[in-house]
C-alpha atoms as a PDB file:
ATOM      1  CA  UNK A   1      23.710  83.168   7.804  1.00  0.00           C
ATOM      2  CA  UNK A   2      23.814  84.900  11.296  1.00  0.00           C
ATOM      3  CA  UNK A   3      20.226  86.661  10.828  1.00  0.00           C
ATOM      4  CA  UNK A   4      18.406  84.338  12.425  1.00  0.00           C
ATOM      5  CA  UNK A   5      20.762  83.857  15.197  1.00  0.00           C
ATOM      6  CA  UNK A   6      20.654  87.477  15.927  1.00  0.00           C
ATOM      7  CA  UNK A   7      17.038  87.887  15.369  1.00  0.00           C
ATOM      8  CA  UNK A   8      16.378  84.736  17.989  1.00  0.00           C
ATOM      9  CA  UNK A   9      19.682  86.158  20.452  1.00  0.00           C
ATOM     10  CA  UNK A  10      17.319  88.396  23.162  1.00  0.00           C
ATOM     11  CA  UNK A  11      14.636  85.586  22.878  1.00  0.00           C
ATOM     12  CA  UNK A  12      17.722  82.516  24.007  1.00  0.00           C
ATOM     13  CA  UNK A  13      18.698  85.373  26.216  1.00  0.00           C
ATOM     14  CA  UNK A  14      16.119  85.640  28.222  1.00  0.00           C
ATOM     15  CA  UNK A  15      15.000  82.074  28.370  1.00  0.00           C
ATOM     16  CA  UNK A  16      18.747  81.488  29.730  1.00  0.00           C
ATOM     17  CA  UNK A  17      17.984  84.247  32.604  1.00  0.00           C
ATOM     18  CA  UNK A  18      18.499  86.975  31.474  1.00  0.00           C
ATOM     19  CA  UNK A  19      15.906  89.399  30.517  1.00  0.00           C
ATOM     20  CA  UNK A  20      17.524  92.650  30.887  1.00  0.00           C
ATOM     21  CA  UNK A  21      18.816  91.713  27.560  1.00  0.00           C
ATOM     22  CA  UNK A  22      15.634  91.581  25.364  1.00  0.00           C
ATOM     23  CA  UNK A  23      14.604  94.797  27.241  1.00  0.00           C
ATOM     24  CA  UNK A  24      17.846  96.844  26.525  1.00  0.00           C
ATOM     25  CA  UNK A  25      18.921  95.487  23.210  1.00  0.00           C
ATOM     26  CA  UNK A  26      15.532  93.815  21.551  1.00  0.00           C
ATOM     27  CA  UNK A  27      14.911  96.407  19.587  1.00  0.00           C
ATOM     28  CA  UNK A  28      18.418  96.688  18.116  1.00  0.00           C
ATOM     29  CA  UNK A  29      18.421  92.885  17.648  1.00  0.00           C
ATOM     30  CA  UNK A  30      14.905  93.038  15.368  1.00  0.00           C
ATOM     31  CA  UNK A  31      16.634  95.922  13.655  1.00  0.00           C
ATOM     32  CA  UNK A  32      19.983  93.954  12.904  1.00  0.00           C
ATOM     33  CA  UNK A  33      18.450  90.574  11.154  1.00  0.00           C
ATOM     34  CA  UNK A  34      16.788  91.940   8.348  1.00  0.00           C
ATOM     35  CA  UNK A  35      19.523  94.790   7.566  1.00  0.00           C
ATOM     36  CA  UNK A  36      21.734  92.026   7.476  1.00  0.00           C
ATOM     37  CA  UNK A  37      19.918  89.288   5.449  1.00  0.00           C
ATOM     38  CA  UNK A  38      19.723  92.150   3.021  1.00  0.00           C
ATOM     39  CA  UNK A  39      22.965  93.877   2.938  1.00  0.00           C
ATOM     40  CA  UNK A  40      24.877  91.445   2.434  1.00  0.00           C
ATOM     41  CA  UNK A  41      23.273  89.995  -0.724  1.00  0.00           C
ATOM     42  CA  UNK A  42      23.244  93.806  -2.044  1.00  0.00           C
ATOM     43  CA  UNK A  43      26.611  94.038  -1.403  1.00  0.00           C
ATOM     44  CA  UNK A  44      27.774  90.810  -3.086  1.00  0.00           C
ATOM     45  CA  UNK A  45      26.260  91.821  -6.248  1.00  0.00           C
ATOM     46  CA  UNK A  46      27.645  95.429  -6.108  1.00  0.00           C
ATOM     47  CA  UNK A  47      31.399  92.537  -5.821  1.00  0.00           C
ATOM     48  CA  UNK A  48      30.571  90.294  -8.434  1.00  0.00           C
ATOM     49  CA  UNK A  49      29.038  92.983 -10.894  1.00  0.00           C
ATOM     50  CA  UNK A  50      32.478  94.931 -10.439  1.00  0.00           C
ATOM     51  CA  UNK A  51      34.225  91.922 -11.016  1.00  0.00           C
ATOM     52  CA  UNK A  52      32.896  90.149 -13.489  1.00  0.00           C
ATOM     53  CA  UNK A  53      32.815  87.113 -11.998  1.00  0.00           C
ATOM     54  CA  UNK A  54      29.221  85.802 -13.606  1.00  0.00           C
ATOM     55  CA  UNK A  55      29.398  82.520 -11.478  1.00  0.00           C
ATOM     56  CA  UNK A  56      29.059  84.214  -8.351  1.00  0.00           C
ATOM     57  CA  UNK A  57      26.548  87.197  -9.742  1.00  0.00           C
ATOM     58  CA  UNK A  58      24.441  84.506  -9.955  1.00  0.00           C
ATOM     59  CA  UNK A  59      24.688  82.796  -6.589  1.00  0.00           C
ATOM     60  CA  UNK A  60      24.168  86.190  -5.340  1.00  0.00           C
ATOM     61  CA  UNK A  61      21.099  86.694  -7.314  1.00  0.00           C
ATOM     62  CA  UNK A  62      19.657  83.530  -5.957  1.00  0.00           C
ATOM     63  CA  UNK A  63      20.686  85.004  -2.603  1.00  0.00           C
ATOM     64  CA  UNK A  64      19.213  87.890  -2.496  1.00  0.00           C
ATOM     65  CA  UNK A  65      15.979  86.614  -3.947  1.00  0.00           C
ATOM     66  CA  UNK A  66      15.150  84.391  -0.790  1.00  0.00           C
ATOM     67  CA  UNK A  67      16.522  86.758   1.763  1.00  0.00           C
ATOM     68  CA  UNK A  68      14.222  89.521   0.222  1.00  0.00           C
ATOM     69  CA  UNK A  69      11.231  86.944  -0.014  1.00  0.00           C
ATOM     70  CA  UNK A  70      12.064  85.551   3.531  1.00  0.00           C
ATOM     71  CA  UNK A  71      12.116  89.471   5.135  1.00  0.00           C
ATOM     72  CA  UNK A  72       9.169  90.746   3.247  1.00  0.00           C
ATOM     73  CA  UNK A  73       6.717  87.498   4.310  1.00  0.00           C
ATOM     74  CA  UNK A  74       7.997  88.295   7.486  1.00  0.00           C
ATOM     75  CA  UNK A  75       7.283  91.742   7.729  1.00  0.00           C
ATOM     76  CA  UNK A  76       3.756  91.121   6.219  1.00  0.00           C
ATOM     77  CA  UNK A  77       2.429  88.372   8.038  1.00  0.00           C
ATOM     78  CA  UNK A  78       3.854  90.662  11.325  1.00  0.00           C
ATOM     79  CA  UNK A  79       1.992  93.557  10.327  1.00  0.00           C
ATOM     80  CA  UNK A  80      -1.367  91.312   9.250  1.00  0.00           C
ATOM     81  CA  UNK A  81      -1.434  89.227  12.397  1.00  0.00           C
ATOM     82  CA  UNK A  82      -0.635  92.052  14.619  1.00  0.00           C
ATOM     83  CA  UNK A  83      -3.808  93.761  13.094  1.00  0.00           C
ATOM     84  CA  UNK A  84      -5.896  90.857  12.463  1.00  0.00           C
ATOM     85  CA  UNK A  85      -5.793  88.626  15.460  1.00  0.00           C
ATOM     86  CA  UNK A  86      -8.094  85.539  15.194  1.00  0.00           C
ATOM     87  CA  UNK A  87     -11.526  86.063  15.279  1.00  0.00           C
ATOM     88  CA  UNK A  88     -11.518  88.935  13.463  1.00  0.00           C
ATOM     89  CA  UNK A  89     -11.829  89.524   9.947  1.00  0.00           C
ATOM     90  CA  UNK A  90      -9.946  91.934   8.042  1.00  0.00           C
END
Protein backbone atom coordinates (compact mmCIF):
# COMPACT_ATOMS: atom_id res chain seq x y z
CA UNK A 1 0.00 0.00 0.00
CA UNK A 2 3.17 2.23 0.38
CA UNK A 3 4.21 1.89 -3.49
CA UNK A 4 2.78 4.72 -4.57
CA UNK A 5 3.85 6.78 -1.73
CA UNK A 6 7.36 5.84 -2.36
CA UNK A 7 7.17 6.02 -6.03
CA UNK A 8 5.58 9.84 -5.66
CA UNK A 9 8.25 10.57 -2.30
CA UNK A 10 11.31 12.48 -4.53
CA UNK A 11 8.49 14.10 -6.68
CA UNK A 12 6.57 15.72 -2.94
CA UNK A 13 10.20 16.14 -2.14
CA UNK A 14 11.17 18.36 -4.34
CA UNK A 15 8.01 20.32 -4.76
CA UNK A 16 8.44 20.89 -0.80
CA UNK A 17 12.15 22.33 -1.54
CA UNK A 18 14.06 20.03 -1.73
CA UNK A 19 15.53 18.73 -4.84
CA UNK A 20 18.69 17.24 -3.79
CA UNK A 21 16.41 14.47 -2.93
CA UNK A 22 15.00 13.37 -6.36
CA UNK A 23 18.63 13.81 -7.62
CA UNK A 24 20.35 11.53 -4.97
CA UNK A 25 17.69 9.01 -4.24
CA UNK A 26 15.16 9.10 -7.51
CA UNK A 27 16.47 6.40 -8.91
CA UNK A 28 16.31 4.18 -5.81
CA UNK A 29 12.74 5.46 -5.20
CA UNK A 30 11.52 4.24 -9.02
CA UNK A 31 13.39 1.07 -8.15
CA UNK A 32 11.58 0.51 -4.68
CA UNK A 33 7.66 0.85 -5.86
CA UNK A 34 7.41 -1.80 -8.19
CA UNK A 35 9.76 -4.37 -6.18
CA UNK A 36 7.47 -3.74 -3.56
CA UNK A 37 3.97 -3.86 -5.17
CA UNK A 38 5.32 -7.19 -6.28
CA UNK A 39 7.06 -8.78 -3.47
CA UNK A 40 4.84 -8.58 -1.26
CA UNK A 41 1.95 -10.30 -3.09
CA UNK A 42 4.68 -13.13 -4.03
CA UNK A 43 5.45 -13.46 -0.70
CA UNK A 44 1.92 -13.76 0.72
CA UNK A 45 1.20 -16.59 -1.46
CA UNK A 46 4.55 -18.39 -0.74
CA UNK A 47 2.44 -17.74 3.47
CA UNK A 48 -0.83 -18.81 2.62
CA UNK A 49 0.26 -21.78 0.24
CA UNK A 50 2.46 -23.05 3.30
CA UNK A 51 -0.32 -22.62 5.44
CA UNK A 52 -3.14 -23.67 4.05
CA UNK A 53 -5.12 -21.02 4.76
CA UNK A 54 -7.31 -20.99 1.25
CA UNK A 55 -9.18 -17.74 2.37
CA UNK A 56 -6.25 -15.70 2.26
CA UNK A 57 -4.49 -17.64 -0.94
CA UNK A 58 -7.12 -16.14 -2.54
CA UNK A 59 -7.02 -12.53 -1.42
CA UNK A 60 -3.49 -12.83 -2.32
CA UNK A 61 -4.22 -14.04 -5.72
CA UNK A 62 -6.48 -11.13 -6.32
CA UNK A 63 -3.53 -9.12 -5.02
CA UNK A 64 -1.06 -9.96 -6.95
CA UNK A 65 -3.12 -9.90 -10.10
CA UNK A 66 -3.66 -5.99 -9.97
CA UNK A 67 -0.27 -5.14 -8.63
CA UNK A 68 1.25 -7.17 -11.62
CA UNK A 69 -1.36 -5.53 -14.09
CA UNK A 70 -0.85 -2.04 -12.44
CA UNK A 71 3.35 -2.40 -12.82
CA UNK A 72 3.35 -3.91 -16.22
CA UNK A 73 0.79 -0.98 -17.84
CA UNK A 74 3.09 1.12 -16.20
CA UNK A 75 6.18 -0.03 -17.47
CA UNK A 76 4.64 -0.24 -21.03
CA UNK A 77 2.97 2.86 -21.52
CA UNK A 78 6.64 4.36 -19.99
CA UNK A 79 8.57 2.65 -22.48
CA UNK A 80 5.82 3.50 -25.52
CA UNK A 81 5.46 7.16 -24.68
CA UNK A 82 9.05 7.65 -24.03
CA UNK A 83 9.58 6.31 -27.67
CA UNK A 84 6.57 7.53 -29.28
CA UNK A 85 6.02 11.09 -28.27
CA UNK A 86 3.00 12.76 -30.00
CA UNK A 87 3.23 13.41 -33.40
CA UNK A 88 4.90 10.56 -34.22
CA UNK A 89 3.73 7.33 -35.22
CA UNK A 90 5.11 4.17 -34.15
Amino acid sequence: MASPLILFAPAIARAMGFPWVMEEFGSIFWWAAPTGAMVAPATGLVVARIGRRQKALRRFVIMATLSSALVLAAWVFGVLLAECPDGYHC
